[in-house]
Structures are given as structure tokens and as C-alpha cells.
N, C-alpha and C. Protein backbone atom coordinates (compact mmCIF):
# COMPACT_ATOMS: atom_id res chain seq x y z
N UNK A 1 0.84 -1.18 0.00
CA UNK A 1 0.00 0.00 0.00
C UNK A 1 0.89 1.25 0.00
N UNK A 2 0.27 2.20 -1.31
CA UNK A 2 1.42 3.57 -1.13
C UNK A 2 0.71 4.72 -0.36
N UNK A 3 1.36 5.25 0.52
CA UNK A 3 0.70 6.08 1.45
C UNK A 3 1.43 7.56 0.83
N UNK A 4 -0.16 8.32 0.57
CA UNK A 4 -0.05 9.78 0.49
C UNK A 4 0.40 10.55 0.87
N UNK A 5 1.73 11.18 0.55
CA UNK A 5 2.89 12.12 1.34
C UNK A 5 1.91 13.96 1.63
N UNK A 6 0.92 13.83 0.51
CA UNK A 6 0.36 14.89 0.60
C UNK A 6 -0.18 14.94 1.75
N UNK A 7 -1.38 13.91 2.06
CA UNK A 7 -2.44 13.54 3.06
C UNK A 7 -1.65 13.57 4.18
N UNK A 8 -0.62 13.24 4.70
CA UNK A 8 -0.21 13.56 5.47
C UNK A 8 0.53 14.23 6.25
N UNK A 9 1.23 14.86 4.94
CA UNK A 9 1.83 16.16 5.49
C UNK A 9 0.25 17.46 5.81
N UNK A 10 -1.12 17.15 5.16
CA UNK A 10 -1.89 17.80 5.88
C UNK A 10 -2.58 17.47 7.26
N UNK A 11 -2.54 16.46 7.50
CA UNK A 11 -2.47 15.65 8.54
C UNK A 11 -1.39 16.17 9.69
N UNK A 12 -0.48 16.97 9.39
CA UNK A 12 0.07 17.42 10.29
C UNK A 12 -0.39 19.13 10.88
N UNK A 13 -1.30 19.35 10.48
CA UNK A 13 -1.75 20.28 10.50
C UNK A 13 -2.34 20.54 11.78
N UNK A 14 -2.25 20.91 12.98
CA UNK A 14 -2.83 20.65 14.61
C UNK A 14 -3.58 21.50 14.89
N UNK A 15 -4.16 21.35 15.95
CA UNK A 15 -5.45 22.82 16.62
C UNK A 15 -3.78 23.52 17.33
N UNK A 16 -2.82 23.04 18.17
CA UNK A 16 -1.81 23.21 18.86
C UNK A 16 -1.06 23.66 18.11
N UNK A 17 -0.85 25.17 18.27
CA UNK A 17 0.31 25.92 17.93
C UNK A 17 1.60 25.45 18.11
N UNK A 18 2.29 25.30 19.17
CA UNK A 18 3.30 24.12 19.47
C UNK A 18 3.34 22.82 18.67
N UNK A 19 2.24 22.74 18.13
CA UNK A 19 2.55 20.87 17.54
C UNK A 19 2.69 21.71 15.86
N UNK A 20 2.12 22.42 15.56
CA UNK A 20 2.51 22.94 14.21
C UNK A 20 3.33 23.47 13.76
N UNK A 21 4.26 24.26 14.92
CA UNK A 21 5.60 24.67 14.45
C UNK A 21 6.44 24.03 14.27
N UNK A 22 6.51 22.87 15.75
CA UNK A 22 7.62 21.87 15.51
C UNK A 22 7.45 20.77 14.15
N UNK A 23 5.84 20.59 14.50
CA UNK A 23 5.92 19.61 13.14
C UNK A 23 5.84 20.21 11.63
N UNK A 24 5.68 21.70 11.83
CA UNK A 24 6.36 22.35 10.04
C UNK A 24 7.77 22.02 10.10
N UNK A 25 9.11 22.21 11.03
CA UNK A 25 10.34 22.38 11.23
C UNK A 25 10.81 21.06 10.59
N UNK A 26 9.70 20.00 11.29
CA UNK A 26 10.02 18.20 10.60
C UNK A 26 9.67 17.81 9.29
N UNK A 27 8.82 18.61 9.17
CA UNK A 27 8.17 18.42 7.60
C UNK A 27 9.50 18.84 6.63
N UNK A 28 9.54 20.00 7.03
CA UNK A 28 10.86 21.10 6.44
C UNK A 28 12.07 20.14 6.03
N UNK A 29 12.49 19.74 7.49
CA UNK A 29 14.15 18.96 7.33
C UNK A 29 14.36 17.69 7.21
N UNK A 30 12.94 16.65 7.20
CA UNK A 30 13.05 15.26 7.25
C UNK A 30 12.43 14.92 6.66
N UNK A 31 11.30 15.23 6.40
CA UNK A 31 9.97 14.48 6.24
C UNK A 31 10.47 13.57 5.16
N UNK A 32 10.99 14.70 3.87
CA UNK A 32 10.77 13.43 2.73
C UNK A 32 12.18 12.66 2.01
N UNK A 33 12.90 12.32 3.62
CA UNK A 33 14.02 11.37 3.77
C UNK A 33 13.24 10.41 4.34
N UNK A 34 11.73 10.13 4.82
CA UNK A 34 11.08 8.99 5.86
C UNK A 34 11.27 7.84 4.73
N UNK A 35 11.33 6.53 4.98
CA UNK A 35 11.09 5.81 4.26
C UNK A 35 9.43 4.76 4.27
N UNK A 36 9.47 4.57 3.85
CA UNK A 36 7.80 3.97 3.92
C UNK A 36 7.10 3.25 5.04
N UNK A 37 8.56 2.55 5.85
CA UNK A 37 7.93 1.85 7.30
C UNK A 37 7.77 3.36 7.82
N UNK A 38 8.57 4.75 7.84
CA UNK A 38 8.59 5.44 9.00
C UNK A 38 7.99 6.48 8.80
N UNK A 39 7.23 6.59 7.26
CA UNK A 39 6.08 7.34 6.71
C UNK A 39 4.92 6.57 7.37
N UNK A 40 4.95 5.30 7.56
CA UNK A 40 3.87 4.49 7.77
C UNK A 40 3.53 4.43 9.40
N UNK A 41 4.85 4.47 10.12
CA UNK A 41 4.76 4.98 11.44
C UNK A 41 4.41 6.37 12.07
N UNK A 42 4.92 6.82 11.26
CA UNK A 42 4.55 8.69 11.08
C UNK A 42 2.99 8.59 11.06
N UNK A 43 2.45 8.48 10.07
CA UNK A 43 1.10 8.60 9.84
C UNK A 43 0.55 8.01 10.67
N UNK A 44 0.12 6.92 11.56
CA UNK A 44 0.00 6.35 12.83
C UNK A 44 0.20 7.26 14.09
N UNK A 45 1.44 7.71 14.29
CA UNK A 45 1.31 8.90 15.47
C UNK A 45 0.22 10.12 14.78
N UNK A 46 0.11 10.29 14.03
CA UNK A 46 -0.63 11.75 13.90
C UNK A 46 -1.98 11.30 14.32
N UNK A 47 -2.49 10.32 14.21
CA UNK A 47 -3.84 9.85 14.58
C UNK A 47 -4.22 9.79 16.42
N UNK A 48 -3.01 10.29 17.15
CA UNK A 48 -2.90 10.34 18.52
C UNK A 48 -3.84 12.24 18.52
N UNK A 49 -4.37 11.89 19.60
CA UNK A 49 -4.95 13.49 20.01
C UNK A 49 -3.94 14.20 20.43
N UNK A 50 -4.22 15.63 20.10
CA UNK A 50 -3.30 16.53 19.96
C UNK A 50 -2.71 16.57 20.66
N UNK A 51 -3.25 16.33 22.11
CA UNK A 51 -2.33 17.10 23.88
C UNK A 51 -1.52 15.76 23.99
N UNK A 52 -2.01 14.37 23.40
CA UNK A 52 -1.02 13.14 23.59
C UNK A 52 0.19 13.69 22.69
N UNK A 53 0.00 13.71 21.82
CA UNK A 53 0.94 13.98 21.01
C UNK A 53 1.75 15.21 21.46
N UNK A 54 1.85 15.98 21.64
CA UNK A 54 2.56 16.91 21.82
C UNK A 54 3.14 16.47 23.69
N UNK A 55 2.18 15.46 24.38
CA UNK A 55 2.88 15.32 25.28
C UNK A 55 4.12 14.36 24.98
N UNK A 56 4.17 13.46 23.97
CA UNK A 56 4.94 12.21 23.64
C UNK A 56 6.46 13.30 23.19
N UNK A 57 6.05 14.32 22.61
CA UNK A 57 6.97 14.87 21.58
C UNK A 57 7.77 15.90 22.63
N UNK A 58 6.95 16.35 23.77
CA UNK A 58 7.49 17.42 24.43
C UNK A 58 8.55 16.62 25.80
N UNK A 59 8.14 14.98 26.48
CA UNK A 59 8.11 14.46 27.06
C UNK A 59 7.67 14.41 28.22
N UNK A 60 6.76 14.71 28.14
CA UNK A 60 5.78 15.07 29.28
C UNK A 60 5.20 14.01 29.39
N UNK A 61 5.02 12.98 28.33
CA UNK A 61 4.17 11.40 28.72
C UNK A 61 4.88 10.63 27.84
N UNK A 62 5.18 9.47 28.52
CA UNK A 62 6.09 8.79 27.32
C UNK A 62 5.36 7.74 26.58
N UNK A 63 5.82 7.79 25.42
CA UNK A 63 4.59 7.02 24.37
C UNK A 63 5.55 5.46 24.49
N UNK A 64 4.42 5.20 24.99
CA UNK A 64 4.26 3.16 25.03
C UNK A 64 4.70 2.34 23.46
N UNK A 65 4.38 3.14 22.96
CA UNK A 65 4.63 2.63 21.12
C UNK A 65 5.75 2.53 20.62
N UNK A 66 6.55 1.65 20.67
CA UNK A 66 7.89 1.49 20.21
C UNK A 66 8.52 1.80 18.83
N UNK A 67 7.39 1.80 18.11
CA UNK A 67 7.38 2.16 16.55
C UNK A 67 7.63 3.59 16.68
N UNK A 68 6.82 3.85 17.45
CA UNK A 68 6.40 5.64 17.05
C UNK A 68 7.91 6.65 17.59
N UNK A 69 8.56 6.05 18.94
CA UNK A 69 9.62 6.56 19.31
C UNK A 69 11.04 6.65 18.61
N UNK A 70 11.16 6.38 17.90
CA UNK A 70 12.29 6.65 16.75
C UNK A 70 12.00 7.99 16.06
N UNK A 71 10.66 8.00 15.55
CA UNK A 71 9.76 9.43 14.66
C UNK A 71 9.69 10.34 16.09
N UNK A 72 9.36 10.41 16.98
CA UNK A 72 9.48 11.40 17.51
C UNK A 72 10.98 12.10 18.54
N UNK A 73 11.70 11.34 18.17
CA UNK A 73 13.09 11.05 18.35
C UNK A 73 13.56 12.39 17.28
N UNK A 74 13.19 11.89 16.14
CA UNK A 74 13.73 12.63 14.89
C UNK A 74 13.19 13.61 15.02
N UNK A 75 12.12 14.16 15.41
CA UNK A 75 11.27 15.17 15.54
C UNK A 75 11.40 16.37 16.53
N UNK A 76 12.22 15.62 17.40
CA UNK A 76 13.07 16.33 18.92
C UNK A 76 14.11 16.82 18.29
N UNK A 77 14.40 16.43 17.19
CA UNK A 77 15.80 16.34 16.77
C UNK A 77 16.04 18.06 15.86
N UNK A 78 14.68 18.26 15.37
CA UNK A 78 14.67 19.58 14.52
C UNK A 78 14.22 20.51 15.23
């Protein structure tokens, strides 16, 4: 299955000011180095509610998902 780089780079689009800057900054410098498992993992975290997400990313709650912590690894990273 080929997953939509468009769809989800709108998909990154947040109510959270904080989750949209950092995640324009990732879009900007990584995004389209992801390869398809970590496009495929990517797209999976965005489906987390906003305040999870930005808690996983800020570390304020640590995400249980072993997949997803590499992507937000990279994401800390920009």
C-alpha cells in the first residue's frame, strides 16, 4: 500500500500551535528522507490526540509505542 505524502503532510496540521511549528520544522528537514515503514509509522502517530501527542513529543508522557519513538526522536531532533 502507497501512502499519500500529501495527506499527510496535511495531517500534520494541529489545533496546537506548538505541535505545528515543531511539526512544520520536521516536515521542512526530514519528512521526505522517511522511508515507507517510517512514513507508515509517522502517519499512525498523527492519529494520537493533539495534547497526547505533543505530550509524547514534548516528554511530558512517554509514548508506550515502540514504533512511534524513533519518529518522535527525529522530531526532537529539529
Amino acid at each position: 500500500m502507497t501512502i499519500d505524502r500529501g495527506k499527510v503532510r496535511w495531517q500534520c496540521r494541529r489545533s496546537l500551535l506548538e505541535l505545528d511549528l515543531v511539526l512544520a520544522r520536521f516536515l521542512e528537514r526530514e519528512f521526505d528522507r522517511l522511508d515507507d515503514g517510517q512514513l507508515a509509522d509517522f502517519e499512525d502517530l498523527l492519529c494520537s490526540d493533539d495534547y497526547d501527542l505533543w505530550a509524547f513529543i514534548n516528554g511530558s508522557k512517554p509514548c508506550e509505542v515502540a514504533r512511534w519513538q524513533k519518529i518522535i526522536a527525529q522530531i526532537n531532533q529539529c
